[in-house]
Structure formats: structure tokens, C-alpha cells
Protein backbone atom coordinates (compact mmCIF):
# COMPACT_ATOMS: atom_id res chain seq x y z
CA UNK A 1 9.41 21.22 -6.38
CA UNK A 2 7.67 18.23 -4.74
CA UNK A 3 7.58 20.00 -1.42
CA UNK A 4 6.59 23.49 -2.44
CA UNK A 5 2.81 21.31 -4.34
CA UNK A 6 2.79 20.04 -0.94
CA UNK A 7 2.95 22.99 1.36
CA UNK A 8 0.34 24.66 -1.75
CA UNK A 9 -2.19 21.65 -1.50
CA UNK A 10 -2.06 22.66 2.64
CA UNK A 11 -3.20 26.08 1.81
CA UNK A 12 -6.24 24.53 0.69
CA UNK A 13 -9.05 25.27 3.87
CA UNK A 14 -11.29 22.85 5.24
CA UNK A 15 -14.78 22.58 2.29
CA UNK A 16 -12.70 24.29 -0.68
CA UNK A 17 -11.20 22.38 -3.33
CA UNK A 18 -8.48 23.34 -6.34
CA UNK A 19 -7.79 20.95 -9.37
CA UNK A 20 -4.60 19.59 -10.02
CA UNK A 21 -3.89 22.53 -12.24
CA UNK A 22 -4.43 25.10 -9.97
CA UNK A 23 -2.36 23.79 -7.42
CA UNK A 24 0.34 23.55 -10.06
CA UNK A 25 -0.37 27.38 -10.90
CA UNK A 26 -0.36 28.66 -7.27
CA UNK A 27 2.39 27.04 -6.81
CA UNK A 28 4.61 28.52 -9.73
CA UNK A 29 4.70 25.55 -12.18
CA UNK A 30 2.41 25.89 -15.18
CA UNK A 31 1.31 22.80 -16.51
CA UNK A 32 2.84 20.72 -13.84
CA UNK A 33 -0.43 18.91 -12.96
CA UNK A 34 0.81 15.37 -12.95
CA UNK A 35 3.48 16.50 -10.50
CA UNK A 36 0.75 17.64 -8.46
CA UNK A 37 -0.46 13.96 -8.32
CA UNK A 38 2.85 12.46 -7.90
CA UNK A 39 3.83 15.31 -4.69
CA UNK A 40 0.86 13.61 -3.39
CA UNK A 41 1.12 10.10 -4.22
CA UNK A 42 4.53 10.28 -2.64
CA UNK A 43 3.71 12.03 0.81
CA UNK A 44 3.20 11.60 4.33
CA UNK A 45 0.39 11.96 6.24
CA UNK A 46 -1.51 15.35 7.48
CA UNK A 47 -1.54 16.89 3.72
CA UNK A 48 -5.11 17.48 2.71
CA UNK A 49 -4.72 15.11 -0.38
CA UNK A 50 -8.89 14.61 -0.73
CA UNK A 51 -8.84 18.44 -1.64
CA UNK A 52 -7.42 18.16 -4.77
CA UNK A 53 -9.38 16.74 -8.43
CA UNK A 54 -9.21 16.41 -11.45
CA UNK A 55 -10.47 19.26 -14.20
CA UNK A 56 -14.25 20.13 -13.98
CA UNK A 57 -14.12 18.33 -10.33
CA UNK A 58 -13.81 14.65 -11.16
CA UNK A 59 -12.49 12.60 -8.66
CA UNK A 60 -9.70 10.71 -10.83
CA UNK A 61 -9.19 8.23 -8.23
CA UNK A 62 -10.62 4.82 -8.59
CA UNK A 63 -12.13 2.67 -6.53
CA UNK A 64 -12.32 2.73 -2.65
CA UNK A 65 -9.77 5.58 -3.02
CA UNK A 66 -12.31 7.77 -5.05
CA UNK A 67 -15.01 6.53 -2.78
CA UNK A 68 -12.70 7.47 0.51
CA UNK A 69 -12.36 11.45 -1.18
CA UNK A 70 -15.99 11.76 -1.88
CA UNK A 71 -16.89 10.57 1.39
CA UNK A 72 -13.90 13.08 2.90
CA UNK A 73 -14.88 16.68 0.58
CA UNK A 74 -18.87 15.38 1.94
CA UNK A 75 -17.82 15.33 5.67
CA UNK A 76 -16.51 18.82 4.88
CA UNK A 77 -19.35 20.38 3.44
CA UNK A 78 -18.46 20.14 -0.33
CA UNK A 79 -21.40 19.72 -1.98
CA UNK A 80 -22.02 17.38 -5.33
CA UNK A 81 -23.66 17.36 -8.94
CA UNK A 82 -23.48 14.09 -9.48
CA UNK A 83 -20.58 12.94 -9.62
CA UNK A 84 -18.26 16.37 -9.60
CA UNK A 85 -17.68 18.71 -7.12
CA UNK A 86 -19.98 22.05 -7.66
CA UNK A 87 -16.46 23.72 -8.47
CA UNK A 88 -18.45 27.52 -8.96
CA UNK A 89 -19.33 26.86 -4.76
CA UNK A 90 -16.30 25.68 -3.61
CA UNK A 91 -13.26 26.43 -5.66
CA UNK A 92 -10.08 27.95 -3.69
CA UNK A 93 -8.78 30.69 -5.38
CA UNK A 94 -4.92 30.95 -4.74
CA UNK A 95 -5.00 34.31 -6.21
CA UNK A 96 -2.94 33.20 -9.03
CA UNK A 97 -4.70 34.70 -12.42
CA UNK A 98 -4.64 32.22 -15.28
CA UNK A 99 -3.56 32.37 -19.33
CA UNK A 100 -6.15 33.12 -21.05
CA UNK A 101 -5.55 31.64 -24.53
């Protein structure tokens, strides 16, 4: 499980971002989004862990790590409203269709 949110979150291109959820979705586990966090938490380098955030497009990192993913998704071209990412210009879509409720 752990390696297929990995090889998802790599998908991911260079100034487009998914939340936790999505990545979760794409990658065929519903409602797995702290996995999502942990696959990353727990991995090597080269996986594109800045691209991924929390609901709405808060960073849910603190400190110099939040400040080190802001800084990355800017040096990409991923634009801000204060302090989330403008999801509607820069949201990957996996091509996974959510539940509607």
C-alpha cells in the first residue's frame, strides 16, 4: 500500500498539487489520507513530498518544514492566497471521480 501512495504522489508534475485525499483516491484507497502522510513520512528521497497538502491547500506541516514546502510549490510556480495553495489553478486531477454524498 505504502509504495503504490508513493509511486501516485510521483505522478504529481512539476507546479500541480493534490491533497492528501486525492492521492489516497487515485491511488485506490478511499479515506486513506493519513496513510498518505505516513507513505511519505517514511520515504526516501526523489518523491515529490512538497506536492502534497492538506484539504482546501493548507500546508499541515509546521515550522521550517511548512516553510521549506511553501518555499518548494513557489519555486515551481504554484501560486498563493494567503496562506493556501489557489487549489482551482493548480490542482492535479488523477482522473479518479469522487463520492458525491
Amino acid at each position: 500500500m505504502l509504495e503504490q501512495l508513493r509511486g501516485t504522489v510521483c505522478r504529481i508534475p512539476k507546479g500541480r498539487v493534490a491533497t492528501y485525499g486525492d492521492v489516497a483516491r487515485a491511488a485506490g484507497y478511499p479515506g486513506a489520507a493519513r496513510q498518505v502522510a505516513w507513505a511519505l513520512h517514511n520515504s526516501s528521497s526523489g518523491i515529490p513530498w512538497h506536492r502534497v497538502l492538506g484539504a482546501g491547500g493548507n500546508i499541515r506541516l509546521p515550522g521550517h518544514a511548512g516553510l521549506e514546502q511553501r518555499m518548494r510549490l513557489q519555486a515551481e510556480g504554484v501560486t498563493f492566497r494567503g496562506s493556501r495553495v489557489d487549489m482551482a489553478r493548480h490542482t492535479f486531477d488523477f482522473g479518479v471521480k469522487r463520492k458525491r454524498p
